[in-house]
Protein backbone atom coordinates (compact mmCIF):
# COMPACT_ATOMS: atom_id res chain seq x y z
CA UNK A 1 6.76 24.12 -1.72
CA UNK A 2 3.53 21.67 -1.56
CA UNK A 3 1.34 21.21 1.08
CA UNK A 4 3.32 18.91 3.42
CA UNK A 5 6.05 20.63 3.25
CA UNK A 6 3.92 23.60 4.18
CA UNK A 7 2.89 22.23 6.70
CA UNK A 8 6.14 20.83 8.42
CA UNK A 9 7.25 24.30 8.25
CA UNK A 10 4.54 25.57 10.03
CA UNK A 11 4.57 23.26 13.34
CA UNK A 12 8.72 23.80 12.91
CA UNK A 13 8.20 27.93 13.39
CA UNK A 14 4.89 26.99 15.98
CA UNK A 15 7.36 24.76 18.08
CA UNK A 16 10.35 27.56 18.27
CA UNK A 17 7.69 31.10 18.88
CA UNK A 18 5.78 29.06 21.40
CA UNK A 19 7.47 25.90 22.89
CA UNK A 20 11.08 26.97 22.69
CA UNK A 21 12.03 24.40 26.17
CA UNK A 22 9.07 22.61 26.05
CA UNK A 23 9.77 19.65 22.95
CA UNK A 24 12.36 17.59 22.85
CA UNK A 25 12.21 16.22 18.98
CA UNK A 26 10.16 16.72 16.11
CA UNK A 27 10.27 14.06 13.51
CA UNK A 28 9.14 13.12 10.00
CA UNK A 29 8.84 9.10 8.64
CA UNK A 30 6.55 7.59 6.08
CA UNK A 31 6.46 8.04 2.64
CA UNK A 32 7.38 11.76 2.70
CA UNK A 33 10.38 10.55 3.90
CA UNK A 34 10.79 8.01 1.75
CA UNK A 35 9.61 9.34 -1.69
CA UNK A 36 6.84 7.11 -2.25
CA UNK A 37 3.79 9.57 -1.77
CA UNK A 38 1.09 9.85 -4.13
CA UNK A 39 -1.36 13.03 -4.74
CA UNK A 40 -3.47 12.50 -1.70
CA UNK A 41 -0.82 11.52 0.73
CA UNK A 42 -0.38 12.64 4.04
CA UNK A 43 2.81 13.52 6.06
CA UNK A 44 3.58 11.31 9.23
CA UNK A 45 5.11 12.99 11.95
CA UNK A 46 5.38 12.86 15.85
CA UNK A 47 6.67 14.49 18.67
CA UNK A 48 8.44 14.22 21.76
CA UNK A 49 7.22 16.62 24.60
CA UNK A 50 9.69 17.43 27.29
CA UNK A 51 7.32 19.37 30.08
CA UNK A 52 3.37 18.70 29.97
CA UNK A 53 3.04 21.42 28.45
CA UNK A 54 4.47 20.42 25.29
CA UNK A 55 1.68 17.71 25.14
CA UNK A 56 -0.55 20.60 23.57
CA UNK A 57 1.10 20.37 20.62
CA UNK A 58 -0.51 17.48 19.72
CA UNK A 59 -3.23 17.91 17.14
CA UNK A 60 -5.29 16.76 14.59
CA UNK A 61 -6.79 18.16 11.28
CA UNK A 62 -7.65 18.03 7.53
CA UNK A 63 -6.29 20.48 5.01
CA UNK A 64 -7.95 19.81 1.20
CA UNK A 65 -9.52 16.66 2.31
CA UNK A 66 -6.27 14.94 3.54
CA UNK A 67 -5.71 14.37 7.35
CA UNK A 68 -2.99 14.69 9.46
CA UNK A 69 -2.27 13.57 13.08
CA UNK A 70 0.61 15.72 15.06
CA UNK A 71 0.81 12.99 17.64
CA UNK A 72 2.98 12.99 21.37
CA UNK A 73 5.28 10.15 21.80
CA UNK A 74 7.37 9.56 24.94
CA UNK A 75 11.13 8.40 25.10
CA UNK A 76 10.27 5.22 27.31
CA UNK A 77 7.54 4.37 24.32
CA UNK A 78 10.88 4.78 21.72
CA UNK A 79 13.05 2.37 23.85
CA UNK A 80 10.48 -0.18 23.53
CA UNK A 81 9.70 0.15 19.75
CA UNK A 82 13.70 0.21 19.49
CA UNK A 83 14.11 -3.15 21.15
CA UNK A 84 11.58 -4.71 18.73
CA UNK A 85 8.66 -4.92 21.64
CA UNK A 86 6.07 -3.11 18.62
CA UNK A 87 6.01 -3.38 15.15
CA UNK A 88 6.38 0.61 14.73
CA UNK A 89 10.49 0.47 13.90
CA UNK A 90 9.99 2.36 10.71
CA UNK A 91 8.96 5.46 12.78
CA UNK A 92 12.33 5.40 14.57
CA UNK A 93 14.53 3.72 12.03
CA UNK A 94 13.66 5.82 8.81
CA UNK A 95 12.69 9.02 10.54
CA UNK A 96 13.99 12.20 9.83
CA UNK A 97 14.81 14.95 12.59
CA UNK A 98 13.32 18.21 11.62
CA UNK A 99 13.68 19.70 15.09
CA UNK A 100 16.10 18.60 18.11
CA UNK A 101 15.60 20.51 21.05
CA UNK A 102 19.35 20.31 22.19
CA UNK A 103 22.33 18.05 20.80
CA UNK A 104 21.81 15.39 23.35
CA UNK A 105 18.02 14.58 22.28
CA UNK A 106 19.19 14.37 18.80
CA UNK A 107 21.83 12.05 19.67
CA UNK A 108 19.63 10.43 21.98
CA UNK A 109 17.35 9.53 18.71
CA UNK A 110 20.36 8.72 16.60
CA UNK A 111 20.98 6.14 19.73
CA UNK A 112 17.83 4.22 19.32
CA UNK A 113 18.36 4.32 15.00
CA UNK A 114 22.06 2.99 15.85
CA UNK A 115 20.60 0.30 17.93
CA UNK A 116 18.19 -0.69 15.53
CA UNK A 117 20.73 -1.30 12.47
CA UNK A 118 22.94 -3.27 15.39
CA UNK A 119 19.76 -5.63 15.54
CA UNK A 120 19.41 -6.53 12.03
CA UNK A 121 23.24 -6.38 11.67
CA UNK A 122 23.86 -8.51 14.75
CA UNK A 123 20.63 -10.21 15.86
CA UNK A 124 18.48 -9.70 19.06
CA UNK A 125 21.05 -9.85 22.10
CA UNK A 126 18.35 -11.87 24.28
CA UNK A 127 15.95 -14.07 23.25
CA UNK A 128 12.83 -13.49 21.18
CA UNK A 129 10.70 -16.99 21.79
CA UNK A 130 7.94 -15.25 23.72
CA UNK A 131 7.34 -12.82 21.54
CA UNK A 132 7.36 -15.17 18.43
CA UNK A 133 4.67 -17.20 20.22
CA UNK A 134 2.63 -14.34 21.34
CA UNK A 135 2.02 -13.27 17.77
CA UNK A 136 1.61 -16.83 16.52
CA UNK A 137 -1.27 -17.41 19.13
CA UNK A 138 -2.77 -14.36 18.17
CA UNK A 139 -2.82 -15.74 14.45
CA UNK A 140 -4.29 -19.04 15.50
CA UNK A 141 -6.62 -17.07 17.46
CA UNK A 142 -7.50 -14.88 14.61
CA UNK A 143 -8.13 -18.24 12.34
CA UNK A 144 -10.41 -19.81 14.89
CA UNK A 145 -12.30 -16.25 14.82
CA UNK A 146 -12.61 -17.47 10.99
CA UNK A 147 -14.42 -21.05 12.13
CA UNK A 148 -17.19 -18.85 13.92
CA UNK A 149 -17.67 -16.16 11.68
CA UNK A 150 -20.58 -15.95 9.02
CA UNK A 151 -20.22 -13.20 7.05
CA UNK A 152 -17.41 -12.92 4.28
CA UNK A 153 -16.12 -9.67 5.28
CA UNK A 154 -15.90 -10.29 8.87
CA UNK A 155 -13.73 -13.37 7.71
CA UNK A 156 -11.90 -11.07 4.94
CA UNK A 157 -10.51 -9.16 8.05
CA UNK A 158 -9.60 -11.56 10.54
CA UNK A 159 -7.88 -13.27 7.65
CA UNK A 160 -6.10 -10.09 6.67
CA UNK A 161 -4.86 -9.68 10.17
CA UNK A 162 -3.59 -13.14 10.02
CA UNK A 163 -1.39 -11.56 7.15
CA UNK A 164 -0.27 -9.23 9.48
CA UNK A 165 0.56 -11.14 12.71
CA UNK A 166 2.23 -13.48 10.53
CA UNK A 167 4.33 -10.38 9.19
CA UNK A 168 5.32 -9.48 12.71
CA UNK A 169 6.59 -12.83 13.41
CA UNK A 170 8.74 -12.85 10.06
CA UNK A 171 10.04 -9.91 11.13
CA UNK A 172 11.23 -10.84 14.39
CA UNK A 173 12.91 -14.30 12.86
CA UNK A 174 15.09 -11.99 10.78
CA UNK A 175 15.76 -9.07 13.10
CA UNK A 176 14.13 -6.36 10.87
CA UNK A 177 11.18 -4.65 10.34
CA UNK A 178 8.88 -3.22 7.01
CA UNK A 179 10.09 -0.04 6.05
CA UNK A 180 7.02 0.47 4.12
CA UNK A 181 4.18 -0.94 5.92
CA UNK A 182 0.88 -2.05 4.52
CA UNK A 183 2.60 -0.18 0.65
CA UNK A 184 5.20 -3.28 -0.06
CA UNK A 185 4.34 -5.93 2.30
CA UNK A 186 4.69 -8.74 0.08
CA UNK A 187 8.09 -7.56 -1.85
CA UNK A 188 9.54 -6.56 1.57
CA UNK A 189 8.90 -10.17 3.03
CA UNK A 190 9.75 -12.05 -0.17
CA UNK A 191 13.26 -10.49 0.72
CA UNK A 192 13.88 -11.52 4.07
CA UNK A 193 15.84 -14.63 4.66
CA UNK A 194 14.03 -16.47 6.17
CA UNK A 195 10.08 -17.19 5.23
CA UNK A 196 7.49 -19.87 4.74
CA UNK A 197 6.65 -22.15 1.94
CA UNK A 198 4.73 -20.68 -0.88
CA UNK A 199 3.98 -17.83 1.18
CA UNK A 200 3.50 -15.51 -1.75
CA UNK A 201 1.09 -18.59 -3.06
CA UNK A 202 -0.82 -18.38 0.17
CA UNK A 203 -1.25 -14.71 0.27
CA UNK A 204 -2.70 -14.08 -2.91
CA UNK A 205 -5.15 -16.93 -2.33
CA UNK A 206 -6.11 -15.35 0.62
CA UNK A 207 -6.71 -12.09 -1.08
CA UNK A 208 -8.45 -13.94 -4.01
CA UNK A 209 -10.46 -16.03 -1.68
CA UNK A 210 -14.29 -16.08 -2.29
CA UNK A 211 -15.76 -17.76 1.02
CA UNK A 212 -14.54 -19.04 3.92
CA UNK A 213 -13.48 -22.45 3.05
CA UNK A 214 -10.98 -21.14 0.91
CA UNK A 215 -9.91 -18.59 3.56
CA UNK A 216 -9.32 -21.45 6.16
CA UNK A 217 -7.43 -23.45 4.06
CA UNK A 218 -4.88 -21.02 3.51
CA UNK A 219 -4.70 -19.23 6.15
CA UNK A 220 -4.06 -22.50 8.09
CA UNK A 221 -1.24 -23.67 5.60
CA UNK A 222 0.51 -19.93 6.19
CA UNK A 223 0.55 -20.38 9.76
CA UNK A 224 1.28 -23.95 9.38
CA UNK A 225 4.55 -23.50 7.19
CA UNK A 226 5.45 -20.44 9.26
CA UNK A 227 5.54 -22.24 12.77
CA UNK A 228 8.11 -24.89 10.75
CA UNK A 229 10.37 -21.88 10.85
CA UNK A 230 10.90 -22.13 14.34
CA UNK A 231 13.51 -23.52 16.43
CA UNK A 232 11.70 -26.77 18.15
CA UNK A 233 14.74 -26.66 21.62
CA UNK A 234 13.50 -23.02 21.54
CA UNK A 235 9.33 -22.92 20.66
CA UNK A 236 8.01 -26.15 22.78
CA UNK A 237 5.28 -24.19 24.09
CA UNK A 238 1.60 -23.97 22.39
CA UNK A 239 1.23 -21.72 20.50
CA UNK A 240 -12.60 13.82 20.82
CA UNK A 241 -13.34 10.32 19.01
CA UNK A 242 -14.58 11.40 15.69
CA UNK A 243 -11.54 13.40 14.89
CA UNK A 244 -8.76 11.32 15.36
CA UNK A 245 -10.91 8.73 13.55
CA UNK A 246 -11.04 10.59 10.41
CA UNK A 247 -7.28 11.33 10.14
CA UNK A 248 -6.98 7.97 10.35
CA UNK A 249 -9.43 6.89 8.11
CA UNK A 250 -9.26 9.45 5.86
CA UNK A 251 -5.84 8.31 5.09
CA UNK A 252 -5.82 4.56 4.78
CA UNK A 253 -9.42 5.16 2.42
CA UNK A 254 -7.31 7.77 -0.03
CA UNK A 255 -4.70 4.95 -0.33
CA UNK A 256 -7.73 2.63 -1.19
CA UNK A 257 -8.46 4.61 -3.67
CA UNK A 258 -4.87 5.08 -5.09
CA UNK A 259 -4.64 1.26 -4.92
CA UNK A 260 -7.69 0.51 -7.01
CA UNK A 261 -6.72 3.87 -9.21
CA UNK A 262 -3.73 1.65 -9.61
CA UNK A 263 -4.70 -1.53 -10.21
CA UNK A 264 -2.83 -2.64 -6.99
CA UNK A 265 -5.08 -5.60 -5.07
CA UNK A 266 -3.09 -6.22 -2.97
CA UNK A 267 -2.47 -2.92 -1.11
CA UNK A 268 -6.29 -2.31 -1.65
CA UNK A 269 -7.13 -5.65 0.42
CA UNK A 270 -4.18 -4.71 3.26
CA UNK A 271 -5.44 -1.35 3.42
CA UNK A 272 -9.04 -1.88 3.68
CA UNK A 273 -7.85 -4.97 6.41
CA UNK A 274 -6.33 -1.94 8.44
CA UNK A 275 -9.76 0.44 7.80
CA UNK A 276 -11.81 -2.31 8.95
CA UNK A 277 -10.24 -2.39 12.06
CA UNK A 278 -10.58 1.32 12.82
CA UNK A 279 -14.77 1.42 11.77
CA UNK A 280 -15.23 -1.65 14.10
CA UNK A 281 -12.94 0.02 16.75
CA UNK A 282 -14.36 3.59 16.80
CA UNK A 283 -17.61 2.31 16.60
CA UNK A 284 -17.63 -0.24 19.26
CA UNK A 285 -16.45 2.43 21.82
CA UNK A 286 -19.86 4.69 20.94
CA UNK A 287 -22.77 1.91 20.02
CA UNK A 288 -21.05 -1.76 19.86
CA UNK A 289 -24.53 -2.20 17.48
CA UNK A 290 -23.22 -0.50 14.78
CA UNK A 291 -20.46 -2.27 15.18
CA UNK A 292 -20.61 -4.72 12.19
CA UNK A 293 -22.55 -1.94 10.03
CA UNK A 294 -19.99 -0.82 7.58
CA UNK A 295 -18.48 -3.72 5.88
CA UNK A 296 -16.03 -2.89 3.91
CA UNK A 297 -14.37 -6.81 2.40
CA UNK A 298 -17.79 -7.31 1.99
CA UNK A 299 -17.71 -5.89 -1.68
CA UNK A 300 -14.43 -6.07 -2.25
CA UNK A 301 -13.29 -8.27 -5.58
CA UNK A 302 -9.57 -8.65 -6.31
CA UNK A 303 -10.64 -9.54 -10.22
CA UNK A 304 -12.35 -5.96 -10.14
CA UNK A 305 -11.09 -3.34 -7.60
CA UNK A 306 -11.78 -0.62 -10.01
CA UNK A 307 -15.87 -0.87 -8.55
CA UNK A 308 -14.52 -1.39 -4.98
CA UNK A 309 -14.57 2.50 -4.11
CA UNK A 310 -17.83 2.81 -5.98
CA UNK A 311 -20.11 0.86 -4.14
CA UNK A 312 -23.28 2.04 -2.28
């Protein structure tokens, strides 16, 4: 048995000696679900409390370097995810239920999974438009953000989130979701249906990209071919701190690491994207000057990501 598994067993046999009535479901996703962990992965789980009690179950720590996050989810926050209102589908759709509290919460989760396969089966049973344009303004917002910004990394990330908002909105035009996040972006969404022009062409130039011109000009043609996508009768309209930090962080920087162990750009520029975001977020909530401190994209090279982890 390795450490994750260790560890699943030991919130399984916490949850029955000393909240026997007070949690609902305990699940698994992630790559320990689906088989693609590597030597310094983590295990993703969650939990639904039924009393407020059950909300102390919720915790966070580090075990050999690797941290974890035992996190509280509510069924009202599951319905949402379910109907496609977040991008988090994969934590409903491909999780597995390691603890049910009574029959009907398990079925009630096997609901929202059933649901889910109806919607990329079927299609969304009311309309989507809003939500389409929501995450193609942010996008356009994010690429204006570019126009102002003066410093390469800063630019690297905004850019990279363009990659994401633009992955959210591919999603929704074909009713699914990616199963494997930031891991297999590109090879999930060079299987959907429906996707831009050259999008592979313009996402590897945006990962290549070595100032801002050429990050402008393709980020603009991305968003550019994906808003063709869209129906014109139905688009008219414009477009404690520390700890749960380091979980976090801890976890997207070991998959940096795999990623340039690896050889894999790609993931190493989508990953460090999604670390970026956390250093400016954590730090803006305790000094907002030590906000732009840690720049990551700054020294990252797609031509030599072996260095990338190695820099001072």
């Amino acid at each position: 048995m390795n450490q994750n598994e260790r560890i699943i067993q030991a919130i399984l046999k916490k949850i029955k000696k000393d909240y026997p009535n007070d949690i609902a479901l305990f699940c698994c996703y992630g790559s320990y679900v689906s088989n693609t962990t590597y030597k310094k992965s983590d295990v993703d789980f969650y939990f639904v409390p039924k009393t407020e009690k059950g909300k102390k179950l919720a915790q966070t720590f580090i075990i050999n370097r690797i941290g974890y996050d035992l996190w509280n989810i509510s069924w009202d926050r599951l319905e949402k995810i379910a109907s496609f209102d977040e991008s988090l589908i994969s934590i409903i759709a491909d999780a597995k239920i390691i603890y049910s509290n009574s029959k009907n919460d398990e079925e009630r989760c096997k609901k929202l999974q059933s649901k889910i396969e109806t919607t990329q089966r079927d299609g969304f049973k009311s309309d989507t438009s809003e939500k389409v344009i929501a995450e193609l303004n942010k996008a356009k917002t994010l690429f204006f953000d570019i126009t102002n910004s003066n410093e390469i990394g800063n630019s690297r990330k905004l850019a990279g989130n363009i990659i994401f908002t633009i992955a959210n909105v591919l999603c929704l035009l074909n009713h699914t979701y990616l199963k494997f996040g930031s891991k297999r972006l590109l090879e999930e969404i060079l299987n959907f249906k429906i996707i831009p022009q050259d999008f592979k062409s313009h996402f590897f130039k945006i990962i290549k990209a070595k100032n801002n011109t050429e990050l402008l000009n393709s980020s603009k043609k991305l968003i550019i071919e994906t808003e063709k996508l869209l129906p014109k009768d139905k688009f008219e309209k414009p477009l404690n701190i520390f700890k749960g930090f380091y979980e976090e962080a801890s976890s997207t920087w070991n998959k940096i690491e795999h990623a340039c162990n690896s050889h894999d750009s790609t993931l190493a520029f989508l990953a460090s994207v999604l670390l970026q975001n956390d250093l400016n977020d954590c730090f803006s909530k305790i000094d907002t000057k030590k906000t732009g401190q840690y720049n990551l994209l700054k020294h990252f090279n797609a031509e030599n990501i072996q260095k990338y982890t190695r820099f001072n």
